[in-house]
PDB file of N, CA and C in Angstrom:
ATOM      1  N   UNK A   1     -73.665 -16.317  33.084  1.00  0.00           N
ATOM      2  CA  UNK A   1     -72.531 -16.208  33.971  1.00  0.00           C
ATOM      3  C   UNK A   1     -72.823 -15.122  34.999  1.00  0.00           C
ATOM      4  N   UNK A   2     -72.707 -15.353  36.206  1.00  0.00           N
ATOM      5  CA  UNK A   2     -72.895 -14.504  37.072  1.00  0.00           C
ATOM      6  C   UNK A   2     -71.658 -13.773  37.426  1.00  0.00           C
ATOM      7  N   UNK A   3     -72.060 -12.359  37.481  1.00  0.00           N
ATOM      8  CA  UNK A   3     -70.740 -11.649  37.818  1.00  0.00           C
ATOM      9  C   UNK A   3     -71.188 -11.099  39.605  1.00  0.00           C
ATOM     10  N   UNK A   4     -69.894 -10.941  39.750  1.00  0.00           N
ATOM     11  CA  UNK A   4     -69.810 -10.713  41.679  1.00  0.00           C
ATOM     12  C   UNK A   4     -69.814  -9.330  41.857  1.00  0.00           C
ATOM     13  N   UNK A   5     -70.873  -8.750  42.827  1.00  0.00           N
ATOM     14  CA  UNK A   5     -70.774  -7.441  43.103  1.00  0.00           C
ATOM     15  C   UNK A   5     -69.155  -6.839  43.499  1.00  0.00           C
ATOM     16  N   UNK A   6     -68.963  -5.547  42.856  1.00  0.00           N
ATOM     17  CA  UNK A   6     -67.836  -4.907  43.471  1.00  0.00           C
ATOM     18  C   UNK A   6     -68.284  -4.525  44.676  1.00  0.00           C
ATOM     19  N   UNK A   7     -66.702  -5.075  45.499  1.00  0.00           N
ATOM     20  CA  UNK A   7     -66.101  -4.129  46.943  1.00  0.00           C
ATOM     21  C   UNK A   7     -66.365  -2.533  46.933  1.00  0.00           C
ATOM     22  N   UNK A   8     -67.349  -2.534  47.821  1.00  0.00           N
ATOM     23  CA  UNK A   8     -67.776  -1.201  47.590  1.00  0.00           C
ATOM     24  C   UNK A   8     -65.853  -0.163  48.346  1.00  0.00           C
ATOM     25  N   UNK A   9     -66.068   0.685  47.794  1.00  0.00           N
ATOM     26  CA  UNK A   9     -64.704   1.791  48.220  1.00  0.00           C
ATOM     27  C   UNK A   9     -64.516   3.182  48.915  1.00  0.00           C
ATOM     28  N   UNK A  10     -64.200   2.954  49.789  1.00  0.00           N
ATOM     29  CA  UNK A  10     -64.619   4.347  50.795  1.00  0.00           C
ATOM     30  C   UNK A  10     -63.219   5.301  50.220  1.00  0.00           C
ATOM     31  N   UNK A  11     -64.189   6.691  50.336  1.00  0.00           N
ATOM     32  CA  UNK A  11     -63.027   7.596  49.479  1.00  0.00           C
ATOM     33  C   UNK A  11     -61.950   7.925  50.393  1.00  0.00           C
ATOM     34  N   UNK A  12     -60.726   8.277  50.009  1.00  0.00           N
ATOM     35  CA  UNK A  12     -59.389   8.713  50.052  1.00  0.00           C
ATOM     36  C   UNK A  12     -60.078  10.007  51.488  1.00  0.00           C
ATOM     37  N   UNK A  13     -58.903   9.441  52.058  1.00  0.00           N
ATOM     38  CA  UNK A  13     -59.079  10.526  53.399  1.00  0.00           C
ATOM     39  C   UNK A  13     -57.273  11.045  53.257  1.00  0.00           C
ATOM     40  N   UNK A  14     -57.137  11.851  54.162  1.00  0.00           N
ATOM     41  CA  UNK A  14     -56.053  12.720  54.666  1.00  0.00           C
ATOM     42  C   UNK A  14     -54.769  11.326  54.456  1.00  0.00           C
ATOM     43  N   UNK A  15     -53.751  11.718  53.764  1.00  0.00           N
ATOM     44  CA  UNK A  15     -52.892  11.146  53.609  1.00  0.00           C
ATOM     45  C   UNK A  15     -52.168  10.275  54.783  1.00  0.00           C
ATOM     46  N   UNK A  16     -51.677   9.255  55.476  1.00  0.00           N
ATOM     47  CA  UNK A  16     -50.934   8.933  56.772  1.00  0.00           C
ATOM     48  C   UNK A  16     -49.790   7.810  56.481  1.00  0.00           C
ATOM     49  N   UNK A  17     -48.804   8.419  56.460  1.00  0.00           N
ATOM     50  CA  UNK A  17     -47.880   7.778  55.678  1.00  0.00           C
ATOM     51  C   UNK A  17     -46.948   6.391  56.425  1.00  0.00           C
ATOM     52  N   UNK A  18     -47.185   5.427  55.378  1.00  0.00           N
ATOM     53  CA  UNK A  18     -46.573   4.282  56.276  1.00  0.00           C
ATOM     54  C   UNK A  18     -45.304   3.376  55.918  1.00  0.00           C
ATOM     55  N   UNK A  19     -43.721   3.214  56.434  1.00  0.00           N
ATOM     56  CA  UNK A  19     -42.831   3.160  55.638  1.00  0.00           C
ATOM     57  C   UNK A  19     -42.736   1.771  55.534  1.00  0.00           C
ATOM     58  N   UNK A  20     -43.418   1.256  54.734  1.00  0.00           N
ATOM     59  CA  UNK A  20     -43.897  -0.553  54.616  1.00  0.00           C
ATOM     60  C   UNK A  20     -43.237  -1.167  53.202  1.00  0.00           C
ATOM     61  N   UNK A  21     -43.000  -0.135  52.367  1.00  0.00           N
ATOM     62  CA  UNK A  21     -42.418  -0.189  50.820  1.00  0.00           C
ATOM     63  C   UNK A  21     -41.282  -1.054  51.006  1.00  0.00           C
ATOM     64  N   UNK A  22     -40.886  -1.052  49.990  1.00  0.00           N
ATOM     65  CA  UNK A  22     -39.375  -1.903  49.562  1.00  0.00           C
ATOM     66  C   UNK A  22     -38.400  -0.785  50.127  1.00  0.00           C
ATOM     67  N   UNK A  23     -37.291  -1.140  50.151  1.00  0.00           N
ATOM     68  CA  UNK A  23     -36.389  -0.190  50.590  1.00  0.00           C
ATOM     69  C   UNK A  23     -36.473   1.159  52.006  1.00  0.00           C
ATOM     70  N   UNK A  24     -37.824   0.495  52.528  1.00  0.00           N
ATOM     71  CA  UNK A  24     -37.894   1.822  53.439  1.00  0.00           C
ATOM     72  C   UNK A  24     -38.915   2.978  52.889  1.00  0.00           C
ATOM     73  N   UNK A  25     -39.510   2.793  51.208  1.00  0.00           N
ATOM     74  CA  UNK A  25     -40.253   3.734  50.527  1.00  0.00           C
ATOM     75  C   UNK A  25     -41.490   3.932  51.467  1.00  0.00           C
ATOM     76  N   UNK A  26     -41.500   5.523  51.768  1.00  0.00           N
ATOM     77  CA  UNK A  26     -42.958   5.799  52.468  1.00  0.00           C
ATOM     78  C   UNK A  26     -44.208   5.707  51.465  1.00  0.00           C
ATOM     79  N   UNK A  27     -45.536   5.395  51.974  1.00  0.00           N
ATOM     80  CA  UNK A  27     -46.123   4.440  51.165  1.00  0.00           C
ATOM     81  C   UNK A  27     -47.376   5.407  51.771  1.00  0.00           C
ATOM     82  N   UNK A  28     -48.540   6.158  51.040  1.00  0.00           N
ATOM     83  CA  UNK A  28     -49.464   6.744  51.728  1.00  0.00           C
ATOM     84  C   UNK A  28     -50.709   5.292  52.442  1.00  0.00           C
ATOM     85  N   UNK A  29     -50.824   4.700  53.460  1.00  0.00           N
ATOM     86  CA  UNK A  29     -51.795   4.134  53.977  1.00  0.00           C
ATOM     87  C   UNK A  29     -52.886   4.085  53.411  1.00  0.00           C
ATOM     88  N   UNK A  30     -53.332   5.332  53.481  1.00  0.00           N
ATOM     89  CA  UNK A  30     -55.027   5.370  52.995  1.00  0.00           C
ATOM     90  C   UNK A  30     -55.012   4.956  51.487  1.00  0.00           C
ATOM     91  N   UNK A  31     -53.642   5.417  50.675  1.00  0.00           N
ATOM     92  CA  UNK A  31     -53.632   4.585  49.273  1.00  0.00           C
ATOM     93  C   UNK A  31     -54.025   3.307  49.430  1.00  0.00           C
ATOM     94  N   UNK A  32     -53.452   2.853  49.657  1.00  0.00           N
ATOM     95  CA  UNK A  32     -52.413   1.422  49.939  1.00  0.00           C
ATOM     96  C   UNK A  32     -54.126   0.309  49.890  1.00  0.00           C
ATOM     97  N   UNK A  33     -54.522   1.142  51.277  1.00  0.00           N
ATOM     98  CA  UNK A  33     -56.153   0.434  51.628  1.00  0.00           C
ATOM     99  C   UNK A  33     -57.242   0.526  50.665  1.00  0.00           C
ATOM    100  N   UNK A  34     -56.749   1.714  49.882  1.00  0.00           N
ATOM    101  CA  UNK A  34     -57.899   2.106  49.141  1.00  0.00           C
ATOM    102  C   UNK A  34     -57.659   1.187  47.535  1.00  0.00           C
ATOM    103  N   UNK A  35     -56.539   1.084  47.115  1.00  0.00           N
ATOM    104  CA  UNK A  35     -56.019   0.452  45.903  1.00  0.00           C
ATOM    105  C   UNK A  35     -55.919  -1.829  46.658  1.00  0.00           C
ATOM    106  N   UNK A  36     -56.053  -1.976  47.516  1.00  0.00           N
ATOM    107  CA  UNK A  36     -55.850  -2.826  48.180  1.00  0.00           C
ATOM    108  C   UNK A  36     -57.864  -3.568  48.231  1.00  0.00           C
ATOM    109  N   UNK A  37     -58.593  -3.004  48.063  1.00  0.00           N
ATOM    110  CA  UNK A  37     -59.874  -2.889  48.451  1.00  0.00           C
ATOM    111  C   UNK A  37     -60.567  -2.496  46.988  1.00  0.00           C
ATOM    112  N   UNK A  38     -60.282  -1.559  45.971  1.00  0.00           N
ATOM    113  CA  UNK A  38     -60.854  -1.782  44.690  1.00  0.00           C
ATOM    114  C   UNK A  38     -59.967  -2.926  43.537  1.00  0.00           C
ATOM    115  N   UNK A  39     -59.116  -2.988  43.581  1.00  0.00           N
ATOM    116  CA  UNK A  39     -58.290  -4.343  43.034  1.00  0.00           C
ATOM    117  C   UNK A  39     -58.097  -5.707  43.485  1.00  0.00           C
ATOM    118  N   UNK A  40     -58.300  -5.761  44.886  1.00  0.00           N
ATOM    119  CA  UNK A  40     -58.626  -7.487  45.355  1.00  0.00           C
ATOM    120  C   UNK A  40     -56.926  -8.058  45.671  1.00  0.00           C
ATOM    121  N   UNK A  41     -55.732  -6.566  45.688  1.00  0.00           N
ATOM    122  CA  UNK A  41     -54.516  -7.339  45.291  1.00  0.00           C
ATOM    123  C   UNK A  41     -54.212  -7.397  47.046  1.00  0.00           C
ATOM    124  N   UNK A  42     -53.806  -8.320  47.692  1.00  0.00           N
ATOM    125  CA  UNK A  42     -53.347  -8.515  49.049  1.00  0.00           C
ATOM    126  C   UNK A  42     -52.264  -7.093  48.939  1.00  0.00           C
ATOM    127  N   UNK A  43     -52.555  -6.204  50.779  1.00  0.00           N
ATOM    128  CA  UNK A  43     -51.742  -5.319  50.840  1.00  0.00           C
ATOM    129  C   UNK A  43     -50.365  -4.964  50.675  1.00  0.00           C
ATOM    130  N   UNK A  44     -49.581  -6.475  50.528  1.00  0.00           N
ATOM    131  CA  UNK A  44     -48.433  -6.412  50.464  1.00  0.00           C
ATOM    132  C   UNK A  44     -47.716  -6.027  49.259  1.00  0.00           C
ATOM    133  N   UNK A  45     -48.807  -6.506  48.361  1.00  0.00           N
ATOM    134  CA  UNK A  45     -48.622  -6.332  46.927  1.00  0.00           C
ATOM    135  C   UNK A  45     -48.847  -4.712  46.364  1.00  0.00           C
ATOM    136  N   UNK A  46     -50.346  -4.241  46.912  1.00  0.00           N
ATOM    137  CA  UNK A  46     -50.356  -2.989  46.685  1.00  0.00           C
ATOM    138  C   UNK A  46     -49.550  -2.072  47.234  1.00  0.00           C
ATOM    139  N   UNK A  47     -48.806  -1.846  48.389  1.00  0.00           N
ATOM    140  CA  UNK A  47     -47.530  -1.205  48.912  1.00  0.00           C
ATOM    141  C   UNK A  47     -46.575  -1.465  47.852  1.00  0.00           C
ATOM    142  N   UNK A  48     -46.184  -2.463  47.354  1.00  0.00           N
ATOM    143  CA  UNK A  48     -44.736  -2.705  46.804  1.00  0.00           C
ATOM    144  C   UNK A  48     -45.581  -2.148  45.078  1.00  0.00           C
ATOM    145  N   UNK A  49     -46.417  -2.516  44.470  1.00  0.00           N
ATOM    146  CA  UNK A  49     -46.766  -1.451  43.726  1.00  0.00           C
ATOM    147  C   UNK A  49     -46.879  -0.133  43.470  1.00  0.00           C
ATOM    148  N   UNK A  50     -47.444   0.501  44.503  1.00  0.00           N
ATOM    149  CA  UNK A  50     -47.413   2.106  44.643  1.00  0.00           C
ATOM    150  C   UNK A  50     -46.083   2.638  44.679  1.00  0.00           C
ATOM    151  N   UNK A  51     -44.811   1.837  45.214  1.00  0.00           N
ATOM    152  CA  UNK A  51     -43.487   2.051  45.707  1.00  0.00           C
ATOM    153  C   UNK A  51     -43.253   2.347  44.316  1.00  0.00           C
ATOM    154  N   UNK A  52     -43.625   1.519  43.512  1.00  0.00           N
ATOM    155  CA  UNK A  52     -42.657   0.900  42.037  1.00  0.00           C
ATOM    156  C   UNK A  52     -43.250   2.210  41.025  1.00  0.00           C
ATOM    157  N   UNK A  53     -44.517   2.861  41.116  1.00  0.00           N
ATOM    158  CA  UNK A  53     -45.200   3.690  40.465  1.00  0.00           C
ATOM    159  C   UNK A  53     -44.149   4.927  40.876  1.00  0.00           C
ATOM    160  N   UNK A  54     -44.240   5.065  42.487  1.00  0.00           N
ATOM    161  CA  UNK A  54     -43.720   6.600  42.538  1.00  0.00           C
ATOM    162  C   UNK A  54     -42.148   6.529  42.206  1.00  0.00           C
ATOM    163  N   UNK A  55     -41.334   5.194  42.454  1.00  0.00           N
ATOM    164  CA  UNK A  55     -40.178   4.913  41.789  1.00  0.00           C
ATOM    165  C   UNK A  55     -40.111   6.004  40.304  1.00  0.00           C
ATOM    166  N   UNK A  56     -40.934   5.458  39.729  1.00  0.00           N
ATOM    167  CA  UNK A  56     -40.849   5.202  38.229  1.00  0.00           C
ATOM    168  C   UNK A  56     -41.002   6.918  37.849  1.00  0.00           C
ATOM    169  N   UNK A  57     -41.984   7.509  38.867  1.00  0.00           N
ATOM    170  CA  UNK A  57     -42.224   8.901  38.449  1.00  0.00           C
ATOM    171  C   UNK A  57     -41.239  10.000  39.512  1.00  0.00           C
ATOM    172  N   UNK A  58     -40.294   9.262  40.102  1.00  0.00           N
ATOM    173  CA  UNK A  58     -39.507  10.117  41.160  1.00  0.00           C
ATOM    174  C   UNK A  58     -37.731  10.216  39.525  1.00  0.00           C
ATOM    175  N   UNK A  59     -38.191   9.539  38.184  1.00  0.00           N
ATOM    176  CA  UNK A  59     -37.045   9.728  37.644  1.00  0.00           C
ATOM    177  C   UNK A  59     -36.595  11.602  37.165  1.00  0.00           C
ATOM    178  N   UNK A  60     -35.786  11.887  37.257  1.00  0.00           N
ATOM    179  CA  UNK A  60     -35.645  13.485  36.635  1.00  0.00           C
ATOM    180  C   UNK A  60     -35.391  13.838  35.383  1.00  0.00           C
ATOM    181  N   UNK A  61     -35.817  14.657  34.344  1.00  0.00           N
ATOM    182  CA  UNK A  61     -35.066  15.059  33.086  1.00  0.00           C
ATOM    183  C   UNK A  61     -33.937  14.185  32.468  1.00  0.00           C
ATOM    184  N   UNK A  62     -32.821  14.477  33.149  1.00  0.00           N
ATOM    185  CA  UNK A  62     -31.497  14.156  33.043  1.00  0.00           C
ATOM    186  C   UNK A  62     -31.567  12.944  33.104  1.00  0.00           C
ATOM    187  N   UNK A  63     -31.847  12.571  34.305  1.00  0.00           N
ATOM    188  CA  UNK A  63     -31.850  10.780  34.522  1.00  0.00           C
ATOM    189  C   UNK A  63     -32.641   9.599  33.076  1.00  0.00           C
ATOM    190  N   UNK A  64     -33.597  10.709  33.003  1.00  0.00           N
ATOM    191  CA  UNK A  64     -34.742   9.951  31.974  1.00  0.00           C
ATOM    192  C   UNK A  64     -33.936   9.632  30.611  1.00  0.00           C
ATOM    193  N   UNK A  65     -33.180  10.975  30.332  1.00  0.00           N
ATOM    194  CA  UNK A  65     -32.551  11.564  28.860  1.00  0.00           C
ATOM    195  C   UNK A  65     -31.452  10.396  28.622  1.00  0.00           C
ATOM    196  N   UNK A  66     -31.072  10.338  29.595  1.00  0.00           N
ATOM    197  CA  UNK A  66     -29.652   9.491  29.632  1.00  0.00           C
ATOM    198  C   UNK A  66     -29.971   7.707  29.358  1.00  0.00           C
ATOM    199  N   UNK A  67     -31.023   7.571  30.483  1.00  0.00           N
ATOM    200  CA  UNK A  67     -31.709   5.782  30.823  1.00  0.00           C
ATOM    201  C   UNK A  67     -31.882   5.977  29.207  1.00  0.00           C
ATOM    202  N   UNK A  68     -33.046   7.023  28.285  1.00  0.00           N
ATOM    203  CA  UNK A  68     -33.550   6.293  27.215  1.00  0.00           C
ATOM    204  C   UNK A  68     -32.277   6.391  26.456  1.00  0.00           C
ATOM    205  N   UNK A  69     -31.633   7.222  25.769  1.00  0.00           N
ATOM    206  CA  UNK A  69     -30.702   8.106  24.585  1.00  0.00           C
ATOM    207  C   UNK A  69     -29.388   5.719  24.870  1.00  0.00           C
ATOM    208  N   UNK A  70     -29.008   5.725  26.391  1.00  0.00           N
ATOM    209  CA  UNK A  70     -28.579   4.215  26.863  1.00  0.00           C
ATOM    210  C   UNK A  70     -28.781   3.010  25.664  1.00  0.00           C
ATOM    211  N   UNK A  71     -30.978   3.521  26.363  1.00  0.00           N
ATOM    212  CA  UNK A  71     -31.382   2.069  25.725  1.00  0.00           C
ATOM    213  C   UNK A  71     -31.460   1.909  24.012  1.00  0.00           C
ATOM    214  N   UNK A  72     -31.991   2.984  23.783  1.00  0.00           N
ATOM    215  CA  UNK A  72     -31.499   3.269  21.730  1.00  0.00           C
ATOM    216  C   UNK A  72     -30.245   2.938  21.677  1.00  0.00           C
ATOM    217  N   UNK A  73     -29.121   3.323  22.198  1.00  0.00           N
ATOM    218  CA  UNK A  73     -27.925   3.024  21.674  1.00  0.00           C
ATOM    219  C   UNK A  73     -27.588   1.832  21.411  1.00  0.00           C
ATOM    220  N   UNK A  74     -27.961   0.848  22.664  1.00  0.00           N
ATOM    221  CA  UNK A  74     -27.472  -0.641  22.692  1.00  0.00           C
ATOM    222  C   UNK A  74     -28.636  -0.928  21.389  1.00  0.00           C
ATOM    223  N   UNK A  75     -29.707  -0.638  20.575  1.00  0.00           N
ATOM    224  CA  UNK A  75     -30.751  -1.060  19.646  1.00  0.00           C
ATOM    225  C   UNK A  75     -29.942  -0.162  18.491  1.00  0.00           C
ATOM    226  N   UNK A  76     -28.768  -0.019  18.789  1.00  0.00           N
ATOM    227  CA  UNK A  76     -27.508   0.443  17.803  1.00  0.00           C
ATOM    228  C   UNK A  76     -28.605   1.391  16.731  1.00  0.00           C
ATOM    229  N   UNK A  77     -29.503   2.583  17.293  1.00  0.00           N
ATOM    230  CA  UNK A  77     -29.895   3.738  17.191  1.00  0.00           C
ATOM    231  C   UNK A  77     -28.710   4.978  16.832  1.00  0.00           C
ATOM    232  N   UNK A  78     -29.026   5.804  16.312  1.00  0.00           N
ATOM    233  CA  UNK A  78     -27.966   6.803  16.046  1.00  0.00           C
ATOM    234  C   UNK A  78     -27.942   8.142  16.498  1.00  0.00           C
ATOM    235  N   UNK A  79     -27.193   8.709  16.858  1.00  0.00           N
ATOM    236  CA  UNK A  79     -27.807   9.836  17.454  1.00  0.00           C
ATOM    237  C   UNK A  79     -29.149  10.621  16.752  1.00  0.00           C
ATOM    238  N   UNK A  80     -29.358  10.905  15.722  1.00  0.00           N
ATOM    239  CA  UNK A  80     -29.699  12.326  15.033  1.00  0.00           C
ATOM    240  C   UNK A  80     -31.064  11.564  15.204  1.00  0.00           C
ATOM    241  N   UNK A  81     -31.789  10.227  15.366  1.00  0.00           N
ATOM    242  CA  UNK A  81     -33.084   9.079  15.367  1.00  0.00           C
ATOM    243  C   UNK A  81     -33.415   9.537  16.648  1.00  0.00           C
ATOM    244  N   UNK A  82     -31.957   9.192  17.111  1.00  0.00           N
ATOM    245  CA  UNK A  82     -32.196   9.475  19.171  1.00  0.00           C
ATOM    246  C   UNK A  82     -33.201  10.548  19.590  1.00  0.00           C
ATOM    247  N   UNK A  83     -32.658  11.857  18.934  1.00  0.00           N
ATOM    248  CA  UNK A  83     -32.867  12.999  19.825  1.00  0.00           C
ATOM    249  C   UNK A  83     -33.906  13.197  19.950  1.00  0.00           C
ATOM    250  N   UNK A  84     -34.974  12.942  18.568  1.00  0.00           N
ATOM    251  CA  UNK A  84     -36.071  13.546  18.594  1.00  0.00           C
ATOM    252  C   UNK A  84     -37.361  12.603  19.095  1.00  0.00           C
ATOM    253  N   UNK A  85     -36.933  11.217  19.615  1.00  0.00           N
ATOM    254  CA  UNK A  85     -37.568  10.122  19.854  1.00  0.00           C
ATOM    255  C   UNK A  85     -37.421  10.570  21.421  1.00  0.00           C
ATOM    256  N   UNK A  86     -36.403  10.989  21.952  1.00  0.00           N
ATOM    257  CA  UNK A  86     -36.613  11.481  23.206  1.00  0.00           C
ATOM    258  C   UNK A  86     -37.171  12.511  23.596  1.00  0.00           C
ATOM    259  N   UNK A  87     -37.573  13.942  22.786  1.00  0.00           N
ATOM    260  CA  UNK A  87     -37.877  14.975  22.713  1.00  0.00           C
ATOM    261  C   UNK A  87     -39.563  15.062  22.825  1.00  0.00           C
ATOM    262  N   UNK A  88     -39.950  13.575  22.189  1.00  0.00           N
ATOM    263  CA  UNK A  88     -41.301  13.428  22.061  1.00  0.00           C
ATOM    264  C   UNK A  88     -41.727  12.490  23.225  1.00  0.00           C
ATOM    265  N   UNK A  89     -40.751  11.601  23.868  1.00  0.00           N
ATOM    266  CA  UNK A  89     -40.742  11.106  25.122  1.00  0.00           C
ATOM    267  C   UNK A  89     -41.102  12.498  25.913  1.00  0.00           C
ATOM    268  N   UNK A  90     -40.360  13.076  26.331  1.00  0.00           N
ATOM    269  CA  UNK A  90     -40.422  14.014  27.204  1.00  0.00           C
ATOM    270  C   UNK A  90     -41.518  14.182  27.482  1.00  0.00           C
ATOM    271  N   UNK A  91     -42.578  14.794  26.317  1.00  0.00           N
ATOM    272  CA  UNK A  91     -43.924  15.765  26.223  1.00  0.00           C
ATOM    273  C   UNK A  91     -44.946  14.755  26.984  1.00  0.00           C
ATOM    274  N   UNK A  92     -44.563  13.430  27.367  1.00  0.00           N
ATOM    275  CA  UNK A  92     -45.349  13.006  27.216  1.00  0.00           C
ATOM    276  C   UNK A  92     -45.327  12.119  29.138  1.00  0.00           C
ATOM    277  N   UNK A  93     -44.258  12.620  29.844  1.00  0.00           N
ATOM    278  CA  UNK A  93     -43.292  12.072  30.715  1.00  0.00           C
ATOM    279  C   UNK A  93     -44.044  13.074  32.440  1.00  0.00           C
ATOM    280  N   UNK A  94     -44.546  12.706  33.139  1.00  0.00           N
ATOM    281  CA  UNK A  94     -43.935  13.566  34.179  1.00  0.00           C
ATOM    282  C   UNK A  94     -43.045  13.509  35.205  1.00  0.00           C
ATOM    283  N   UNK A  95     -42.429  14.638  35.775  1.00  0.00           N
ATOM    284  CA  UNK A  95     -40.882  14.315  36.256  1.00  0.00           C
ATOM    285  C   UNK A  95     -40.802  15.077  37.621  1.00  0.00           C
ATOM    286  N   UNK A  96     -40.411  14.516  39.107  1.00  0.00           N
ATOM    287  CA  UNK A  96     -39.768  15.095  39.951  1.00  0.00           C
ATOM    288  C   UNK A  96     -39.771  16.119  40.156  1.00  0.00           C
ATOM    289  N   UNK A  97     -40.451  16.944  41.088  1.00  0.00           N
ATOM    290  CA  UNK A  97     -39.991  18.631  40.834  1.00  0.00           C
ATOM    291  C   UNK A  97     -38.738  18.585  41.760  1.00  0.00           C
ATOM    292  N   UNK A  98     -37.534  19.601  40.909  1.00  0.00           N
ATOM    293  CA  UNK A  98     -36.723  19.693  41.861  1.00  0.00           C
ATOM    294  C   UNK A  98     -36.908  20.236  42.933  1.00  0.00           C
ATOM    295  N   UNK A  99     -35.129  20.209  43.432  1.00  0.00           N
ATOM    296  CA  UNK A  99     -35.310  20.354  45.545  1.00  0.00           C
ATOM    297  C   UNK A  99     -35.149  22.020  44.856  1.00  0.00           C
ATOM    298  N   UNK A 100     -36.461  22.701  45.810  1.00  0.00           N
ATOM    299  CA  UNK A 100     -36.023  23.841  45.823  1.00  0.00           C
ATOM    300  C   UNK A 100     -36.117  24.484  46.854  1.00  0.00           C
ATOM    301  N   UNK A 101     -34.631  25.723  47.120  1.00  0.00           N
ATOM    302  CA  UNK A 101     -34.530  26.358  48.352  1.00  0.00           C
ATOM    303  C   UNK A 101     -35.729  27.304  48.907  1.00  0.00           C
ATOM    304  N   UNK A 102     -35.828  28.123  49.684  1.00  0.00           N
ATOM    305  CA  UNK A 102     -36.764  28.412  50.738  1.00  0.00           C
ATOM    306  C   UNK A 102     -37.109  29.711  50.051  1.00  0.00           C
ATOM    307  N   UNK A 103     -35.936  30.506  49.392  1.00  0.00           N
ATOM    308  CA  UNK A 103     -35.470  31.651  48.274  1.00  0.00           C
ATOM    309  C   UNK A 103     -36.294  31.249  47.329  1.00  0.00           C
ATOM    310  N   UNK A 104     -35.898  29.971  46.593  1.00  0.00           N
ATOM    311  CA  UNK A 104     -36.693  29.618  45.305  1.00  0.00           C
ATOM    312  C   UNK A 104     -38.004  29.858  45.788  1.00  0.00           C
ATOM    313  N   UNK A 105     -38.523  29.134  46.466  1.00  0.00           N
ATOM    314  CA  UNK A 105     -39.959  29.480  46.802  1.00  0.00           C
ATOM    315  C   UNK A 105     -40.566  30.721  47.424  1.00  0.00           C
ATOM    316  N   UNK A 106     -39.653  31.310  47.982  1.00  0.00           N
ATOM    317  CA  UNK A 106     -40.603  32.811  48.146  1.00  0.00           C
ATOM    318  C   UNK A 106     -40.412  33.410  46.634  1.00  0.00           C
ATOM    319  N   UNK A 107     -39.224  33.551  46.113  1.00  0.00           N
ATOM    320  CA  UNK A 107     -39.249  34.356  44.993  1.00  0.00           C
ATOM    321  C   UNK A 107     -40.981  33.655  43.873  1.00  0.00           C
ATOM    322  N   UNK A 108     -41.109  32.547  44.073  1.00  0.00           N
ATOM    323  CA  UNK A 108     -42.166  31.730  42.874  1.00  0.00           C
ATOM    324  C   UNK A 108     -43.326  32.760  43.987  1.00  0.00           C
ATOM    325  N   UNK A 109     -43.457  33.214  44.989  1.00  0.00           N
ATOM    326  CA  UNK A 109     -44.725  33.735  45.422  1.00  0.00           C
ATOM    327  C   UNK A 109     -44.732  35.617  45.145  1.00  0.00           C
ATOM    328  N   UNK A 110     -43.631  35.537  45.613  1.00  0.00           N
ATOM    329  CA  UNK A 110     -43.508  37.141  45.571  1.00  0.00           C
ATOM    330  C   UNK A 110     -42.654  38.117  44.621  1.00  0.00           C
ATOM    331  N   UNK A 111     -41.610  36.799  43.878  1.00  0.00           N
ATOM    332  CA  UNK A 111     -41.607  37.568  42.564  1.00  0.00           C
ATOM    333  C   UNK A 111     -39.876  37.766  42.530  1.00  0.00           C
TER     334      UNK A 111
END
């Protein structure tokens, strides 16, 4: 069986952001081309993918705690099963950094 050379892939340049996503989601270009070009998936597809990824990782703490603690409940889960099934979710989760003011961020430099 003959296998087909890979699409060779030119590396990731300077981010240039293009608002092509679902909803208006800004979508980095050079991703888009670059995931569009090692996967074979037509660009339209890789935009509305990347959208759905940073979707998925734009959820917060709170938001996350609540969506899972939801979905156990309706799997008529109990609390005390809940907590620690989410606790180990967490560790394992990354999340949104919050909006922080101009204060927050000098104080994170200067203390």
């Amino acid at each position: 069986m003959a296998v087909a050379p890979e699409t060779p892939v030119t590396p990731v340049t300077p981010v240039t952001p293009v608002t092509s996503g679902p909803s208006g989601d800004v979508v980095p270009q050079d991703l888009a081309r670059y995931l569009a070009a090692s996967t074979g998936l037509p660009h339209a597809t890789t935009v509305r993918v990347i959208a759905d990824v940073n979707a998925y990782y734009d959820e917060t703490v709170e938001d996350y705690v609540r969506r899972r603690h939801a979905e156990l409940r309706r799997r008529n889960r109990k609390n005390d099963d809940i907590w620690p099934e989410i606790a180990a979710g967490l560790a394992h989760r990354r999340f949104r950094a919050p909006d922080l003011t101009d204060r927050q961020l000098r104080r994170m430099i200067y203390g």
